[in-house]
PDB file of N, CA and C in Angstrom:
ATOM      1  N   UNK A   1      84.536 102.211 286.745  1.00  0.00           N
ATOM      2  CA  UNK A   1      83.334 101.771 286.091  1.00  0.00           C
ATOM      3  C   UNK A   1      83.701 101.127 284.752  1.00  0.00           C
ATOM      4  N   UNK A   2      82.933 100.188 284.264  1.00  0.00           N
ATOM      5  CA  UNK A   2      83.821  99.443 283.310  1.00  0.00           C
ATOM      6  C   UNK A   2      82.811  99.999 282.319  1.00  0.00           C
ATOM      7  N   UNK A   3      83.427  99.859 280.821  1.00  0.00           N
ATOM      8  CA  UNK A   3      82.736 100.341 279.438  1.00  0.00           C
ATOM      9  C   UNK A   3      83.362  99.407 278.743  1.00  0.00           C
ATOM     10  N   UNK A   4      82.688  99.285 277.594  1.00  0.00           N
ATOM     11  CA  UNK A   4      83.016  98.592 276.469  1.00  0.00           C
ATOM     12  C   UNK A   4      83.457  99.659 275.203  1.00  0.00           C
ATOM     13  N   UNK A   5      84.449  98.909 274.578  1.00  0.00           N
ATOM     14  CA  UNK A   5      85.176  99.392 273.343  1.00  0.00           C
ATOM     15  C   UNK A   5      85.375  98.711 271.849  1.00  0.00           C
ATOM     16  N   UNK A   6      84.669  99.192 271.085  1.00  0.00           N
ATOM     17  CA  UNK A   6      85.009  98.219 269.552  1.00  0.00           C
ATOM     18  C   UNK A   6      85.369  99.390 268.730  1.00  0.00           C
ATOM     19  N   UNK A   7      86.776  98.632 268.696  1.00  0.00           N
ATOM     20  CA  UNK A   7      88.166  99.529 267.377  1.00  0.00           C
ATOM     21  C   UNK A   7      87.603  99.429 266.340  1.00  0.00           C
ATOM     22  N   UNK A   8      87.993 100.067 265.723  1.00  0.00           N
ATOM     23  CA  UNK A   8      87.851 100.133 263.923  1.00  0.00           C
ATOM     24  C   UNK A   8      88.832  99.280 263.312  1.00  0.00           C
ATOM     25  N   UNK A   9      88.886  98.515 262.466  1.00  0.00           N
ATOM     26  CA  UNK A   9      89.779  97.613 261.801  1.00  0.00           C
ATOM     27  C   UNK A   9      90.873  97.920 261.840  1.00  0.00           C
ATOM     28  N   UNK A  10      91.211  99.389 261.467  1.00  0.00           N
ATOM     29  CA  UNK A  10      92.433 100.207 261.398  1.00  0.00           C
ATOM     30  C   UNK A  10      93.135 100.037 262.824  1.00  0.00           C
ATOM     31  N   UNK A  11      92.485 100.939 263.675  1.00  0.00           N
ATOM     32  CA  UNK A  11      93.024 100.812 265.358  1.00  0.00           C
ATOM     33  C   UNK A  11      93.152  99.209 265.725  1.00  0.00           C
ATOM     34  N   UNK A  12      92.467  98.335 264.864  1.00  0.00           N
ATOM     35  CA  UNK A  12      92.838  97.076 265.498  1.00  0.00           C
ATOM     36  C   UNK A  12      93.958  96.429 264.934  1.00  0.00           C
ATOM     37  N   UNK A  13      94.313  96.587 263.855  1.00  0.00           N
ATOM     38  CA  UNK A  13      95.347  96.416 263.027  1.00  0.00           C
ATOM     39  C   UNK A  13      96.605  96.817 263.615  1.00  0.00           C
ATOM     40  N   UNK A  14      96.531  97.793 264.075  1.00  0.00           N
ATOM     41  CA  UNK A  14      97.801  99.068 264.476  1.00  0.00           C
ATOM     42  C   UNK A  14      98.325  98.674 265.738  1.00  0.00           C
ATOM     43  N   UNK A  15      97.106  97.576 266.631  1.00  0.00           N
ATOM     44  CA  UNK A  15      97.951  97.977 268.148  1.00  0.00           C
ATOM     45  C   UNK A  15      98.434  96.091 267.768  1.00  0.00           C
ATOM     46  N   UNK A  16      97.255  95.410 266.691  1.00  0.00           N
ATOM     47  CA  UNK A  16      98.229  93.610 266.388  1.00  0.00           C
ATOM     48  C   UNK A  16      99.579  94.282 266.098  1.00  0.00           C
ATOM     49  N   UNK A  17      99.892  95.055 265.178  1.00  0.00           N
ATOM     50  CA  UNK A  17     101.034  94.718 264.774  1.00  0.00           C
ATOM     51  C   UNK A  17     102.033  95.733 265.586  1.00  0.00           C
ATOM     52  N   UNK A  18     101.538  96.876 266.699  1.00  0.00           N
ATOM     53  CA  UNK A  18     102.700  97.085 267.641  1.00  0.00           C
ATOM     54  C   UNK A  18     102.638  95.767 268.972  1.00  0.00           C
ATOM     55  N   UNK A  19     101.789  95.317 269.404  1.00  0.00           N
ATOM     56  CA  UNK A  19     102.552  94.333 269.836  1.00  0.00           C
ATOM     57  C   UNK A  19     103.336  93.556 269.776  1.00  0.00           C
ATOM     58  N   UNK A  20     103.075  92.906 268.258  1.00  0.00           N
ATOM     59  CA  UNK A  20     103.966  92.097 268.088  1.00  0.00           C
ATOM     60  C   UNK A  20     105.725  92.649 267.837  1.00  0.00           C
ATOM     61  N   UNK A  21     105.692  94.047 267.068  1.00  0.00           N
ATOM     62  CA  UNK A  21     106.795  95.006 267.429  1.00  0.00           C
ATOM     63  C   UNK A  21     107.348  95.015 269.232  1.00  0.00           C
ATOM     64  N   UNK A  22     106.474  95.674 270.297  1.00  0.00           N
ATOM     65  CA  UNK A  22     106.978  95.157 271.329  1.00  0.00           C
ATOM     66  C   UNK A  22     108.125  93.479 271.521  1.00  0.00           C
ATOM     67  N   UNK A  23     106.689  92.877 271.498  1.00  0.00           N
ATOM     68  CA  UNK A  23     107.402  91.537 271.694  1.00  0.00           C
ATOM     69  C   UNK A  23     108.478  90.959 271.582  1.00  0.00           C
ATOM     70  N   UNK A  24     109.053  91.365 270.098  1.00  0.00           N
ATOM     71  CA  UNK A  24     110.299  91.722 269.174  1.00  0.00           C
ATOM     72  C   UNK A  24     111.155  92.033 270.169  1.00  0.00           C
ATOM     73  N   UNK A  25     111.020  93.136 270.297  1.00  0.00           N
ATOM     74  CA  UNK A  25     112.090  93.833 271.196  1.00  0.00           C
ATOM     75  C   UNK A  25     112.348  93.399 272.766  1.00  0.00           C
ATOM     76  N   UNK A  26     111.200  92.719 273.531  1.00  0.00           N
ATOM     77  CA  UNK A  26     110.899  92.313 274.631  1.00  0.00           C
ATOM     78  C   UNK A  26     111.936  90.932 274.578  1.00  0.00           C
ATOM     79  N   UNK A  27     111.619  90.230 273.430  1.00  0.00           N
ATOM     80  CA  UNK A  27     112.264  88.762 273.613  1.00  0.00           C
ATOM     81  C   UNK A  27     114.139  89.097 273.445  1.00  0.00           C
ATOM     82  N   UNK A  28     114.649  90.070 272.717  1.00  0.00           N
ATOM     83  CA  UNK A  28     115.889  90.141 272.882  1.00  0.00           C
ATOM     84  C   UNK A  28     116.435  90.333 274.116  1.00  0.00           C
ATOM     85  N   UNK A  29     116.172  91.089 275.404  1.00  0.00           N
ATOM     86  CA  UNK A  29     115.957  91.311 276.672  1.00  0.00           C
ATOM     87  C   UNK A  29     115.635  89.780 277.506  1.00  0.00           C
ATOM     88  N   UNK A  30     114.832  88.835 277.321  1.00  0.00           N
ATOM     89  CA  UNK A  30     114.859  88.235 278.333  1.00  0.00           C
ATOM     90  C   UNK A  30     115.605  87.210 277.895  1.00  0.00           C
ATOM     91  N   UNK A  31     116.173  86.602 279.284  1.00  0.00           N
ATOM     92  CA  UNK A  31     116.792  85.599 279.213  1.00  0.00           C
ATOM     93  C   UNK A  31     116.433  84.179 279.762  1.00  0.00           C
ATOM     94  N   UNK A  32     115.605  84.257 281.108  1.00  0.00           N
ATOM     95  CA  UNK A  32     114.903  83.500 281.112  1.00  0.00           C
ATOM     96  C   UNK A  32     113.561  82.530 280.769  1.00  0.00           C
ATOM     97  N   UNK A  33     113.687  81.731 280.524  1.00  0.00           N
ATOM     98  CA  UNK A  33     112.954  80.775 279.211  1.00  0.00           C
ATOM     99  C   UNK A  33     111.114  81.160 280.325  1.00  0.00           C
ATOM    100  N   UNK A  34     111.630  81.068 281.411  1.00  0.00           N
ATOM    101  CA  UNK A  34     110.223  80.979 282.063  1.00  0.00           C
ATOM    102  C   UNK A  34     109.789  82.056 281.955  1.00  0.00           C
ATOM    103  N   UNK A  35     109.993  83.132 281.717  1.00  0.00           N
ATOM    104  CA  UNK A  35     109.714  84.671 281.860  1.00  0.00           C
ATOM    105  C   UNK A  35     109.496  84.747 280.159  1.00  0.00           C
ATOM    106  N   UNK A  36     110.322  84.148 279.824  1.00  0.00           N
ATOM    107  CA  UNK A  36     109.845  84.569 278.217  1.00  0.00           C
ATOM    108  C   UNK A  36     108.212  83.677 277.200  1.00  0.00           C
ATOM    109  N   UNK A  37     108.066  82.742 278.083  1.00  0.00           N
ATOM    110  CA  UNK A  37     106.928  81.645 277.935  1.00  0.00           C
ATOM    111  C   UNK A  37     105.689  82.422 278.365  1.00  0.00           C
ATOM    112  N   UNK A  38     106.009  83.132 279.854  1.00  0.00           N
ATOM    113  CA  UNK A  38     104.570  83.926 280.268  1.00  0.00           C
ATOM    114  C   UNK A  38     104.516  85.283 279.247  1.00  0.00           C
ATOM    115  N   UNK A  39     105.394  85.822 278.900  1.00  0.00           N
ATOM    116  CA  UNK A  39     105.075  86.849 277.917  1.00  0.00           C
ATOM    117  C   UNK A  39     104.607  86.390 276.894  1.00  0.00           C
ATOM    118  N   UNK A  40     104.809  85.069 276.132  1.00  0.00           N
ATOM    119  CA  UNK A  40     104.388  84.906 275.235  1.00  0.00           C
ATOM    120  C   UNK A  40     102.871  84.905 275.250  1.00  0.00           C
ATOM    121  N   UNK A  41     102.641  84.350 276.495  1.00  0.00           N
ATOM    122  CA  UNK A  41     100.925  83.092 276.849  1.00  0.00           C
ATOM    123  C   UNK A  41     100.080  84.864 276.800  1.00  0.00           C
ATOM    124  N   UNK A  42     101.128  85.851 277.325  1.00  0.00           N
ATOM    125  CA  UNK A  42     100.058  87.126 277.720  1.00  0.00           C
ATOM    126  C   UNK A  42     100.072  87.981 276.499  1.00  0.00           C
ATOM    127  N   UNK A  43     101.189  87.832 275.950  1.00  0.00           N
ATOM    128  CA  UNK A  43     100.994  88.753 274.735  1.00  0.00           C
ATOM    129  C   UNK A  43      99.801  87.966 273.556  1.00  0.00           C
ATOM    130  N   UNK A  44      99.486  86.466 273.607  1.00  0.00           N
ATOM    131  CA  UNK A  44      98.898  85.830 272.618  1.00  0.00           C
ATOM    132  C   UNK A  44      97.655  86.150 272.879  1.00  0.00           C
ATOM    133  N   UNK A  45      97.398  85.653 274.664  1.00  0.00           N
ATOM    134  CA  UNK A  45      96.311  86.198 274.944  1.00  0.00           C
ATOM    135  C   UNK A  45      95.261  87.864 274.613  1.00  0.00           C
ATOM    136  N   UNK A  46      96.748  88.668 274.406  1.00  0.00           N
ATOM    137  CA  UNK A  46      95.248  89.979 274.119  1.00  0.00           C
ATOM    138  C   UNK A  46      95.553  90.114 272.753  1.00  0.00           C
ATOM    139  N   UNK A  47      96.471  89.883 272.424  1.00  0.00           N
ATOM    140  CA  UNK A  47      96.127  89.625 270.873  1.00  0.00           C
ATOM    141  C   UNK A  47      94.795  89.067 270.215  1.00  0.00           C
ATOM    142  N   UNK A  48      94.590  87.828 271.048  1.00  0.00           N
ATOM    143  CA  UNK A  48      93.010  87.141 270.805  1.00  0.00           C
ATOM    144  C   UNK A  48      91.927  87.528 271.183  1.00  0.00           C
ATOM    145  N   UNK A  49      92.031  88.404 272.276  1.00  0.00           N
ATOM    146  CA  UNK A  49      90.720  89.285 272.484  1.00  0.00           C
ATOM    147  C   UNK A  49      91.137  90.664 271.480  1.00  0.00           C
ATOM    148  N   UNK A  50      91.948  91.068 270.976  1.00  0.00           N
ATOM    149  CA  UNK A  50      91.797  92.108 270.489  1.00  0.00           C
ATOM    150  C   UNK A  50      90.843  91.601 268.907  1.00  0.00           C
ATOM    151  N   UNK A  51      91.281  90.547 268.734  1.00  0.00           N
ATOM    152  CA  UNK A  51      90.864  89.824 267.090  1.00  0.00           C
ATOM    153  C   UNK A  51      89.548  89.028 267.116  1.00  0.00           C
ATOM    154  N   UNK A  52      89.503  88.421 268.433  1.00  0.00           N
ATOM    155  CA  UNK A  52      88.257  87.654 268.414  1.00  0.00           C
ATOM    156  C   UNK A  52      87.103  88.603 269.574  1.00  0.00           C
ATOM    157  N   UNK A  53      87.094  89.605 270.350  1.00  0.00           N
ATOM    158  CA  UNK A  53      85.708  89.981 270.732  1.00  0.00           C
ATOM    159  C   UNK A  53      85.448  91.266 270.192  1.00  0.00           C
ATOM    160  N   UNK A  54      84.348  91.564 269.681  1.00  0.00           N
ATOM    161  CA  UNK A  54      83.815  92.480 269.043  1.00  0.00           C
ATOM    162  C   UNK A  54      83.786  93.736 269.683  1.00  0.00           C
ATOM    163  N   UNK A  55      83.482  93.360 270.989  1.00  0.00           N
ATOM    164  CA  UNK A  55      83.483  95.026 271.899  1.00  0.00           C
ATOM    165  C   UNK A  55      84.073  94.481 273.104  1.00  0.00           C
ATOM    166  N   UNK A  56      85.292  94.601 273.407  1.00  0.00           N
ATOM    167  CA  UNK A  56      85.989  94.435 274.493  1.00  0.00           C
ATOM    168  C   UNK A  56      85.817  95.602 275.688  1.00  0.00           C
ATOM    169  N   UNK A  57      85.380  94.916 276.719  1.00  0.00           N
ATOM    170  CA  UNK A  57      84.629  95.235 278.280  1.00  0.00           C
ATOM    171  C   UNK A  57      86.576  95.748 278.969  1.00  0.00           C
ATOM    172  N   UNK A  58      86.611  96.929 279.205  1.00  0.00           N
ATOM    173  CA  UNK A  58      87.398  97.270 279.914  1.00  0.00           C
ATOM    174  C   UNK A  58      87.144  97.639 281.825  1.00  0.00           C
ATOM    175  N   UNK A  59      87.870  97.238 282.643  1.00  0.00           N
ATOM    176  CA  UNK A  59      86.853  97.889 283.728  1.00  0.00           C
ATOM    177  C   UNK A  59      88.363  98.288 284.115  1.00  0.00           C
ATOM    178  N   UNK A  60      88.773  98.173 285.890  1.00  0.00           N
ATOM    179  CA  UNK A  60      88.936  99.087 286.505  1.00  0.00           C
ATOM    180  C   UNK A  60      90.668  99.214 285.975  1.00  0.00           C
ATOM    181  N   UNK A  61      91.395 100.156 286.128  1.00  0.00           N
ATOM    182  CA  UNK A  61      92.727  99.927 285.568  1.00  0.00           C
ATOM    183  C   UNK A  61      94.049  99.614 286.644  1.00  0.00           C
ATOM    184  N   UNK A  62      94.623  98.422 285.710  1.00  0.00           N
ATOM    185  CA  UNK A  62      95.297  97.733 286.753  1.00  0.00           C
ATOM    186  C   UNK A  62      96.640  96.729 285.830  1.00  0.00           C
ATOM    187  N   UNK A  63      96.929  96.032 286.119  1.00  0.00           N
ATOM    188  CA  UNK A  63      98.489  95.333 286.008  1.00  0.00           C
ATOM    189  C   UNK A  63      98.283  94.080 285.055  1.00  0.00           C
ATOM    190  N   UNK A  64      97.004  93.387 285.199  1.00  0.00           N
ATOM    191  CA  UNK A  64      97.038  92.434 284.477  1.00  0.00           C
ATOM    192  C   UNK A  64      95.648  92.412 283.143  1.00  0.00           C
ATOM    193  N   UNK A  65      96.337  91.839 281.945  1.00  0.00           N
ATOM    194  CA  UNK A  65      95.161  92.439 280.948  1.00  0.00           C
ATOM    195  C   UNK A  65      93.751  92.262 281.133  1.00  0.00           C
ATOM    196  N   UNK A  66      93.015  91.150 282.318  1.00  0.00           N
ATOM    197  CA  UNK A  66      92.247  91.072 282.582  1.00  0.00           C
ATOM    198  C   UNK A  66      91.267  92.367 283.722  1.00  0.00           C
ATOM    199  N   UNK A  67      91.777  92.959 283.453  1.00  0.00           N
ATOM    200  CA  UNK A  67      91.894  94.576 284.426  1.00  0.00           C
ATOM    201  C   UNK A  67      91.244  95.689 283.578  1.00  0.00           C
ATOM    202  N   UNK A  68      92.019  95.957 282.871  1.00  0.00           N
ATOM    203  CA  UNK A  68      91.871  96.948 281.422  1.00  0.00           C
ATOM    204  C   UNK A  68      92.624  96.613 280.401  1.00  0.00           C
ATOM    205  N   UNK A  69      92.521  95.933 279.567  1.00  0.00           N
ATOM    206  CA  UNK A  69      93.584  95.236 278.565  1.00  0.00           C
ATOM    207  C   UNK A  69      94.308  96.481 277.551  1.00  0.00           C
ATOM    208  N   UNK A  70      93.399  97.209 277.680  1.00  0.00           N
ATOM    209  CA  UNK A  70      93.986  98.635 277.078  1.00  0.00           C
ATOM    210  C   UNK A  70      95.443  99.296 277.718  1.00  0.00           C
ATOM    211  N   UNK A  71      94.697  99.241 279.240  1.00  0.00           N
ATOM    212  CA  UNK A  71      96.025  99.951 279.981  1.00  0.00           C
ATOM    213  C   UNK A  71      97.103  98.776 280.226  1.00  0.00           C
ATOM    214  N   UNK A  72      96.795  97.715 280.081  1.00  0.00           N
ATOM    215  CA  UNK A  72      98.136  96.495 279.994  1.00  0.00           C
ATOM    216  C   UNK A  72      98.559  97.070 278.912  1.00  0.00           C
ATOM    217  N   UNK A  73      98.524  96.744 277.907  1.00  0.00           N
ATOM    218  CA  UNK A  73      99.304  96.780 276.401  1.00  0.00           C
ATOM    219  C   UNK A  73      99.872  98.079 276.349  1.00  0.00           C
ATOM    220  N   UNK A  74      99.366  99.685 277.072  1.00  0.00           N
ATOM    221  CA  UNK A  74      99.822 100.410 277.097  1.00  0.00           C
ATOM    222  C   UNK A  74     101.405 100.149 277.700  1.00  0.00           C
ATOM    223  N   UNK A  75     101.178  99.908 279.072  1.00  0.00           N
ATOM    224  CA  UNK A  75     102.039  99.705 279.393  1.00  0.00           C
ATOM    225  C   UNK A  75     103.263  98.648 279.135  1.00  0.00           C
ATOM    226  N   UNK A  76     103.269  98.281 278.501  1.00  0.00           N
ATOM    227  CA  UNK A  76     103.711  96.961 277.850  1.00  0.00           C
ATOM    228  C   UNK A  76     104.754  97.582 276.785  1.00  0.00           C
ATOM    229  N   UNK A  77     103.892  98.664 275.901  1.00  0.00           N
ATOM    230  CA  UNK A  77     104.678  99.754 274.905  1.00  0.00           C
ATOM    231  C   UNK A  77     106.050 100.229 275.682  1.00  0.00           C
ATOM    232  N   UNK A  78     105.271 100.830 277.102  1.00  0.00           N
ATOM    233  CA  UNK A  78     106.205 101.636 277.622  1.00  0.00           C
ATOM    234  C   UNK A  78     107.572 100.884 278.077  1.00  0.00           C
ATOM    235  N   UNK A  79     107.055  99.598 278.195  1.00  0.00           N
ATOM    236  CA  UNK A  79     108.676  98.495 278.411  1.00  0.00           C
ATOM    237  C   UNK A  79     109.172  98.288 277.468  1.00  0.00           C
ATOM    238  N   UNK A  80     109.156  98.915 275.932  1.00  0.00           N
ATOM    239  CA  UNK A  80     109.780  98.133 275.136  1.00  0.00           C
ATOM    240  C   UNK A  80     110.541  99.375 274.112  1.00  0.00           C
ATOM    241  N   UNK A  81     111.729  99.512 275.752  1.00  0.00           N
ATOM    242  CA  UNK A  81     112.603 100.600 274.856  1.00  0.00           C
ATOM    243  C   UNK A  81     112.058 101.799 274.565  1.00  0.00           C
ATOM    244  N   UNK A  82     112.835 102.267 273.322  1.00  0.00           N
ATOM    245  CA  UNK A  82     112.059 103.022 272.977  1.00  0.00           C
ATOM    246  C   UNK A  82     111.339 103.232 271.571  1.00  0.00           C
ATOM    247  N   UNK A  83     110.658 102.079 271.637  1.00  0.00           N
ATOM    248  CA  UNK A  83     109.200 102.328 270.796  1.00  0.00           C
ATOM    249  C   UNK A  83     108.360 103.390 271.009  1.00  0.00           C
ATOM    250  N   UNK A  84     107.677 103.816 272.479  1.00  0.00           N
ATOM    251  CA  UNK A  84     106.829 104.885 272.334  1.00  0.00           C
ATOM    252  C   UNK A  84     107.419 106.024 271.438  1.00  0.00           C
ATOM    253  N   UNK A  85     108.798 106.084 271.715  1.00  0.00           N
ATOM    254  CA  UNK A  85     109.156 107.291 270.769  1.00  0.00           C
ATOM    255  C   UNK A  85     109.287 107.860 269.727  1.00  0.00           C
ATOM    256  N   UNK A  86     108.921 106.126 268.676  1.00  0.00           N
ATOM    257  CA  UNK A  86     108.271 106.763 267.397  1.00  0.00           C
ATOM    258  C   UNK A  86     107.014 106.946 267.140  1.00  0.00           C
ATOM    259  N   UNK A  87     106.674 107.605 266.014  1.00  0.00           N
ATOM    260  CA  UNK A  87     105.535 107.907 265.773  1.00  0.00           C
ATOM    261  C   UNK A  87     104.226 107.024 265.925  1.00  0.00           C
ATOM    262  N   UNK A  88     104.736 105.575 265.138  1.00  0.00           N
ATOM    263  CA  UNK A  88     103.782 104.649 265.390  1.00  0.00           C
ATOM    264  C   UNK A  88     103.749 104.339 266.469  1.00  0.00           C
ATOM    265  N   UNK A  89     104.759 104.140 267.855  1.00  0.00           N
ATOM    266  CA  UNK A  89     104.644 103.841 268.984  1.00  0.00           C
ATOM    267  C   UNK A  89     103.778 104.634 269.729  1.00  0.00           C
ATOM    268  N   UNK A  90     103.925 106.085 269.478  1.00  0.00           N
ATOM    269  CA  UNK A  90     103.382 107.111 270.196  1.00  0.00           C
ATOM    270  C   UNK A  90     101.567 106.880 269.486  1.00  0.00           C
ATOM    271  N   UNK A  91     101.484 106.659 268.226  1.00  0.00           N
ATOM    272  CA  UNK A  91      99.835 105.945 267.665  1.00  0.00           C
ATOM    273  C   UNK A  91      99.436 104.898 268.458  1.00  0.00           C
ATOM    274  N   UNK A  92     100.360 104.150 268.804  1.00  0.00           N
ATOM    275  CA  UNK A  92      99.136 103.041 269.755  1.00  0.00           C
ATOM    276  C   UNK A  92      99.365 103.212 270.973  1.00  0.00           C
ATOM    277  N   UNK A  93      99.899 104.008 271.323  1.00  0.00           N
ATOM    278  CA  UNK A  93      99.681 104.247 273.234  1.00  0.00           C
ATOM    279  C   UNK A  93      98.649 105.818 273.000  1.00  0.00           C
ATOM    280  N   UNK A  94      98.401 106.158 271.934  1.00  0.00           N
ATOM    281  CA  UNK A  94      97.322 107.111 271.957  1.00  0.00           C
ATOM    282  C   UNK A  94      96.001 106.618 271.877  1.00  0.00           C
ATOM    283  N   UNK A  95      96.164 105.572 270.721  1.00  0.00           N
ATOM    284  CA  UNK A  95      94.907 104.343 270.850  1.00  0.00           C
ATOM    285  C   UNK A  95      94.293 103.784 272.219  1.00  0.00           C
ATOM    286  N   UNK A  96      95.687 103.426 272.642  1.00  0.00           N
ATOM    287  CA  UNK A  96      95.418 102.337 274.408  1.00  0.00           C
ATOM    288  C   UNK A  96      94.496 103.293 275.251  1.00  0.00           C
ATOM    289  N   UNK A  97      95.040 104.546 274.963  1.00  0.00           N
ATOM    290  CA  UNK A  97      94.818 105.911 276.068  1.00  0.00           C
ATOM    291  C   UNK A  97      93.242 106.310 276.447  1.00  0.00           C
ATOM    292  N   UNK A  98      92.882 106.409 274.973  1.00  0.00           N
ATOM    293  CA  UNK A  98      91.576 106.298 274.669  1.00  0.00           C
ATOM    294  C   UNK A  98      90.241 105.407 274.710  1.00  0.00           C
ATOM    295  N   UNK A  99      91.435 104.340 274.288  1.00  0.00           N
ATOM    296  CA  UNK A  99      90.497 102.987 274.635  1.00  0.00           C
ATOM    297  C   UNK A  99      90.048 102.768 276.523  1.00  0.00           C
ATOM    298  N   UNK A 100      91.239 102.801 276.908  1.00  0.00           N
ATOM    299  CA  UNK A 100      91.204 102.421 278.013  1.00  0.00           C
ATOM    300  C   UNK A 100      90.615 103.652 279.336  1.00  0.00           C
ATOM    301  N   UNK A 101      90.904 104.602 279.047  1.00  0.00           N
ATOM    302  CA  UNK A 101      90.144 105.842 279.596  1.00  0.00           C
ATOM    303  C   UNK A 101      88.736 106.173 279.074  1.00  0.00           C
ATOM    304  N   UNK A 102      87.495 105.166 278.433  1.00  0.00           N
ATOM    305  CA  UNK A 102      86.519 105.584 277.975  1.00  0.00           C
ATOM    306  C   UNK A 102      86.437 107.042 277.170  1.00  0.00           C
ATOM    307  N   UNK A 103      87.512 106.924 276.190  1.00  0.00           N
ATOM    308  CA  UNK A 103      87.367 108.025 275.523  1.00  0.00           C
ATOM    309  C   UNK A 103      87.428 107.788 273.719  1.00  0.00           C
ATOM    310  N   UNK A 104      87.085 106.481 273.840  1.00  0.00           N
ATOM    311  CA  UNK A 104      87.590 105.967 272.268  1.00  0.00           C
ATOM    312  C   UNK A 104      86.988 106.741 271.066  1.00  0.00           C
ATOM    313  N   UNK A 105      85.311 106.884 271.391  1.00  0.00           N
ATOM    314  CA  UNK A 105      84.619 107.173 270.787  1.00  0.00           C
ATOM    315  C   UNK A 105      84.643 108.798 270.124  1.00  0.00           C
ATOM    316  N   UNK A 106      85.072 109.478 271.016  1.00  0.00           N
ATOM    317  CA  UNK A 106      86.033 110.570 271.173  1.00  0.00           C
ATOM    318  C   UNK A 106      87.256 111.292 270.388  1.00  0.00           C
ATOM    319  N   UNK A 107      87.936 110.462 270.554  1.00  0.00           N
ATOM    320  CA  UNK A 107      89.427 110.300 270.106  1.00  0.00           C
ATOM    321  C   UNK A 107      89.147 109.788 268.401  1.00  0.00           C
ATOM    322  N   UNK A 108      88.375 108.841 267.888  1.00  0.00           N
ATOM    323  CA  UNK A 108      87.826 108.652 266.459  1.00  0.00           C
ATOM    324  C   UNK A 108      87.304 109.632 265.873  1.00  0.00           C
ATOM    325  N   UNK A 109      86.408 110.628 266.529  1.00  0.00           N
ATOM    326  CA  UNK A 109      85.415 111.526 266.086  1.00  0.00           C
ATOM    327  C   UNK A 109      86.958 112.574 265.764  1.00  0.00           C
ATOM    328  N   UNK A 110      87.464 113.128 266.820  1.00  0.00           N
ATOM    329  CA  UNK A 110      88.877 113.985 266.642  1.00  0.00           C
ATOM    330  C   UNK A 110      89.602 113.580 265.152  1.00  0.00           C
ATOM    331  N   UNK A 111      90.073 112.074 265.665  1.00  0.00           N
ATOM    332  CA  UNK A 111      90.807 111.897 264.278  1.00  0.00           C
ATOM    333  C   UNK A 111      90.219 112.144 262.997  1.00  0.00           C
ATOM    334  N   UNK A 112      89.059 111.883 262.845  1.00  0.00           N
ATOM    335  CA  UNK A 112      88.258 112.003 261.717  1.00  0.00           C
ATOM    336  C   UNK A 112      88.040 113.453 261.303  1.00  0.00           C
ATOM    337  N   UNK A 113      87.857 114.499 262.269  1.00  0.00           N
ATOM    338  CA  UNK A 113      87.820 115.558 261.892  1.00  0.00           C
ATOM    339  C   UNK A 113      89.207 116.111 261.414  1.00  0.00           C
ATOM    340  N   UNK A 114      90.250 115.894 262.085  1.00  0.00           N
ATOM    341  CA  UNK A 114      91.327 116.476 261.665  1.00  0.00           C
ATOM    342  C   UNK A 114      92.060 115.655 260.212  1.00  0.00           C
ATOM    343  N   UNK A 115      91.875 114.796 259.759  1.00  0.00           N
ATOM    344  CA  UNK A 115      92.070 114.489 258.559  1.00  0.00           C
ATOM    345  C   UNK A 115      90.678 115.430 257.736  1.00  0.00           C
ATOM    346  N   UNK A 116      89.936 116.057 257.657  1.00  0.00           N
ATOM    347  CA  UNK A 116      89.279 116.656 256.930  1.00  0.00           C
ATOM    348  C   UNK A 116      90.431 118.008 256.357  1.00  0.00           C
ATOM    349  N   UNK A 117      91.194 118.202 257.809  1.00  0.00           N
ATOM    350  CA  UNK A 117      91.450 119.692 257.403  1.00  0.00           C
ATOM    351  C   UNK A 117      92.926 119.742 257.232  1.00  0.00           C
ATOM    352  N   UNK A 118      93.124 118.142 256.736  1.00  0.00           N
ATOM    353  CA  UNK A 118      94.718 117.728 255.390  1.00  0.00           C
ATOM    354  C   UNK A 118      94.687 117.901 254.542  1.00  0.00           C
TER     355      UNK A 118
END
């Protein structure tokens, strides 16, 4: 069932600039120019829906960002080494998680409470 999701500046901030961290690491890895052109066209692409639509429509979860763009980029983390394994890596595949499992709204309310009790 598909839902819609609008990040907070912060969460939107966090997963622009781990992609582009991915990417980083993605482009040392490929070697072919054609393979490295479609990563680019797909990584630009949800970059621009992450920046330009206000409440991004997730529906069923699947392989290409037009699917769940949440669970793309998740997975996308998970190809790039090991990023998930730092902290910030492990922050935006907690973001994706949420986003993309209709639980965003959720997962904000959590965070918000537990910075009260820092």
């Amino acid at each position: 069932m598909a839902h819609n999701v609008k990040l907070t500046r912060n969460h939107q901030r966090i997963l622009l600039e781990a992609l582009a961290i991915s990417q980083e690491i993605k482009e040392k890895k490929l070697r072919n120019p054609d393979s490295r052109r479609r990563m680019d066209e797909e990584y630009y692409k949800a970059a621009k829906r992450l920046i330009d639509e206000p409440a991004i429509e997730c529906g069923r979860a699947g392989h290409k960002p037009g699917d769940n763009l949440f669970a793309w980029i998740r997975d996308q983390f998970y190809h790039s080494g090991d990023f998930v394994e730092t902290e910030f890596g492990r922050l935006a595949v907690n973001i994706c998680e949420a986003a993309g499992d209709n639980a965003y709204d959720a997962y904000c309310r959590m965070t918000i409470m537990n910075r009260l009790f820092e």
